[in-house]
C-alpha atoms as a PDB file:
ATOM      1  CA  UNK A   1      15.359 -21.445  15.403  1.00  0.00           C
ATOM      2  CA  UNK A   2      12.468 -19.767  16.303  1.00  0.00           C
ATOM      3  CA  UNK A   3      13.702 -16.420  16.226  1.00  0.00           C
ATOM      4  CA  UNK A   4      14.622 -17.100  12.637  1.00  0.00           C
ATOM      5  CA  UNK A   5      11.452 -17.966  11.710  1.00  0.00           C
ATOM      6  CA  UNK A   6       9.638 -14.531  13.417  1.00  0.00           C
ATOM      7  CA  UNK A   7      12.394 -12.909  11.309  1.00  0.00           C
ATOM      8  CA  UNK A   8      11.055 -14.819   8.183  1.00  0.00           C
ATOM      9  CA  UNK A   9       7.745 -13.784   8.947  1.00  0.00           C
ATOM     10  CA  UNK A  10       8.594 -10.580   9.117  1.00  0.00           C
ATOM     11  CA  UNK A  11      10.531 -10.465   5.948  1.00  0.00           C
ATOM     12  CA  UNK A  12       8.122 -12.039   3.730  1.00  0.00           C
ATOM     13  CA  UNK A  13       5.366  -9.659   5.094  1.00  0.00           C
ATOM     14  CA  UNK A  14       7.525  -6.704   4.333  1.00  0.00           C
ATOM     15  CA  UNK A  15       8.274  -8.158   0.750  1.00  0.00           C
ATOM     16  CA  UNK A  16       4.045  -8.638   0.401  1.00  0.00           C
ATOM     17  CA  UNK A  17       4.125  -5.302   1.191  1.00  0.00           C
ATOM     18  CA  UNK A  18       6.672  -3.463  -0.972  1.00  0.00           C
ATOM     19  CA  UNK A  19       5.542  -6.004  -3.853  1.00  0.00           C
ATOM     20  CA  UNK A  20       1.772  -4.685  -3.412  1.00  0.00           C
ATOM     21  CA  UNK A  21       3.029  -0.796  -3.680  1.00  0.00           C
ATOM     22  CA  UNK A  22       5.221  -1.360  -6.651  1.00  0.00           C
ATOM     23  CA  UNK A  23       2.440  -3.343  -8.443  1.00  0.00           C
ATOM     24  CA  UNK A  24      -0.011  -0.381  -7.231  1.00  0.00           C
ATOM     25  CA  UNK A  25       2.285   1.972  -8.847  1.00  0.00           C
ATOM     26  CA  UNK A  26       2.558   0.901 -11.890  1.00  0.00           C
ATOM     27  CA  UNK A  27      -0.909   0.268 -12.530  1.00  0.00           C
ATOM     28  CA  UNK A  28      -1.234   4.234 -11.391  1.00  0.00           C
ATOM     29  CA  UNK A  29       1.212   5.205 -13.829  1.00  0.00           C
ATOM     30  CA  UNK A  30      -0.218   2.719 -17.097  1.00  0.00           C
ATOM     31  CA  UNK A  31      -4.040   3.804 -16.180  1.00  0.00           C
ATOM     32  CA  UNK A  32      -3.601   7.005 -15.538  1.00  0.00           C
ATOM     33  CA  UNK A  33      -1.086   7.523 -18.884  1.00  0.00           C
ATOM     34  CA  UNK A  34      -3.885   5.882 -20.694  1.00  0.00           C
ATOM     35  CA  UNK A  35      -6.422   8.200 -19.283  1.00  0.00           C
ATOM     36  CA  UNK A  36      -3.974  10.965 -20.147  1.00  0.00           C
ATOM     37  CA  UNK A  37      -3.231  10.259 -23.396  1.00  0.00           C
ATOM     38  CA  UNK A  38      -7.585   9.591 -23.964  1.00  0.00           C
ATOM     39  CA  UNK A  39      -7.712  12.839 -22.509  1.00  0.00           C
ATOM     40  CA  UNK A  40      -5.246  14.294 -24.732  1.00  0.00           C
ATOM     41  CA  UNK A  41      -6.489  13.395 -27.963  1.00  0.00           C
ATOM     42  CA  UNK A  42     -10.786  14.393 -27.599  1.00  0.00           C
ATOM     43  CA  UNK A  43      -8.493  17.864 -27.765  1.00  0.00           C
ATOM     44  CA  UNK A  44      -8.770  20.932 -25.536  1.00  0.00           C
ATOM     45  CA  UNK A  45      -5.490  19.710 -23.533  1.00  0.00           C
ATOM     46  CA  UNK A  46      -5.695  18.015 -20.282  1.00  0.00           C
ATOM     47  CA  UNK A  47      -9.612  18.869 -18.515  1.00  0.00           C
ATOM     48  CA  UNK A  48     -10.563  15.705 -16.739  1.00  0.00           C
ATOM     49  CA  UNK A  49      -7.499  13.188 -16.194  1.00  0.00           C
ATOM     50  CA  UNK A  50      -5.873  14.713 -13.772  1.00  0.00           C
ATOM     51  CA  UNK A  51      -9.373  14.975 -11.125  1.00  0.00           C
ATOM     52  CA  UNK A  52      -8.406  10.832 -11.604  1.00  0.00           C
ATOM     53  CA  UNK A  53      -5.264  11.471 -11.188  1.00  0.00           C
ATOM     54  CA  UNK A  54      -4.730  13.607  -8.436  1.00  0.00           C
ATOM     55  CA  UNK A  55      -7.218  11.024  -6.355  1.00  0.00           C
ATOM     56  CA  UNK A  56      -5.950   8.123  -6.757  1.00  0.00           C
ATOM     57  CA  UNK A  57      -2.153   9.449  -6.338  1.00  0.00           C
ATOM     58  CA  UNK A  58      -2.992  10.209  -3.031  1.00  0.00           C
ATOM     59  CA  UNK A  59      -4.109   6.814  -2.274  1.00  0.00           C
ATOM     60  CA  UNK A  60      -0.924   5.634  -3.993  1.00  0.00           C
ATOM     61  CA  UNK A  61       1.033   8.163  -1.717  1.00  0.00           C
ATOM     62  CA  UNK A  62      -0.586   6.854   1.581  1.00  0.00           C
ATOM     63  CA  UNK A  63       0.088   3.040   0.584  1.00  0.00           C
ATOM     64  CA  UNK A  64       3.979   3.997  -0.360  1.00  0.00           C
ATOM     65  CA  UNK A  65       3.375   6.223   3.325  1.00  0.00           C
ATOM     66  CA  UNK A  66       2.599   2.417   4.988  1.00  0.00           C
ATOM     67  CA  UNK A  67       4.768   0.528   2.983  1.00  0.00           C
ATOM     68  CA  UNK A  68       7.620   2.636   3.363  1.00  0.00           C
ATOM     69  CA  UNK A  69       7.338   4.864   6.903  1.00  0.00           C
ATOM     70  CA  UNK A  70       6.109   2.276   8.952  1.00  0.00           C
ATOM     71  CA  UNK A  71       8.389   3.008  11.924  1.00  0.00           C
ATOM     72  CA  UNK A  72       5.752   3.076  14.455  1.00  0.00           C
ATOM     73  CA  UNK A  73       4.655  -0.849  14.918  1.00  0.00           C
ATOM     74  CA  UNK A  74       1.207  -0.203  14.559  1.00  0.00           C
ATOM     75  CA  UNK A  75       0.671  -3.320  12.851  1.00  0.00           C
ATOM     76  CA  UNK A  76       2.785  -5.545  15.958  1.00  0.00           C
ATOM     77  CA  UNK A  77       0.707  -3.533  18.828  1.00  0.00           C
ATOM     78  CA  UNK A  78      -2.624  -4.279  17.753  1.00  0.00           C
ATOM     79  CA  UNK A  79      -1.113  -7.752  16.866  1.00  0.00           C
ATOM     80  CA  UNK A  80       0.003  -8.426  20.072  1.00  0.00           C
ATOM     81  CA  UNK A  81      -3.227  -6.733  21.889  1.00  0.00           C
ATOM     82  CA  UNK A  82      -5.522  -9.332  19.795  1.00  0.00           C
ATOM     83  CA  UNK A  83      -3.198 -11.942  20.925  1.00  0.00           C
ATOM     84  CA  UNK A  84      -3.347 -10.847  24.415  1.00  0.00           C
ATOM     85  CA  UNK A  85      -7.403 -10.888  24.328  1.00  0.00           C
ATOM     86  CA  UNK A  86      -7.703 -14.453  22.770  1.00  0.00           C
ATOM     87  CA  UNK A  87      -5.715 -15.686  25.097  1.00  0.00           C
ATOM     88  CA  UNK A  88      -7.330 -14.124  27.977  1.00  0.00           C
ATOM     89  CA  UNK A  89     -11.308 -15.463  26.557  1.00  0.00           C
ATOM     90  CA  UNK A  90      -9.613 -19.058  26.808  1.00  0.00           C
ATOM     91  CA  UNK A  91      -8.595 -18.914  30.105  1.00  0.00           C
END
C-alpha cells in the first residue's frame, strides 16, 4: 500500500502541475488577445502588445518547459537532500 500512495502523490502533484500551465495559458492567450485587440483599435497596427507579449510568453514557455520536460528529478533530489538534513539535525 504504500507504494500506491507515493504513486498518488506523485500523480496528483503532476496533475497540480499540468492544471497550473493550462490555466496559465489561457489567461496568456485571453489577456494578451485583449491587449491585442486594445492595441489594435487606438490604430497604427500592433506597437506595444506584443513587448507584453513576447515577455510573458517566455515565462509561459519556461512553466510548460517544467511542467512538461521535467525528466531530470530536480524536484525529488533536493526533496530527498532536505529530508536527509532534517533527519540528520534530530539525531
Amino acid at each position: 500500500m504504500p507504494a500506491h500512495d507515493a504513486l498518488l502523490a506523485r500523480a496528483k502533484r503532476r496533475a497540480r502541475q499540468k492544471t497550473g500551465f493550462y490555466s496559465h495559458a489561457i489567461i496568456y492567450l485571453l489577456v494578451i488577445g485583449g491587449l491585442l485587440l486594445i492595441d489594435l483599435l487606438q490604430g497604427g497596427g500592433i506597437n506595444w502588445a506584443y513587448w507584453s507579449a513576447m515577455g510573458w510568453g517566455l515565462g509561459v514557455l519556461a512553466h510548460g518547459a517544467v511542467t512538461f520536460f521535467n525528466g531530470s528529478g530536480l524536484y525529488e533530489r533536493v526533496l530527498a537532500h532536505e529530508l536527509k538534513k532534517l533527519q540528520e539535525q534530530e539525531r
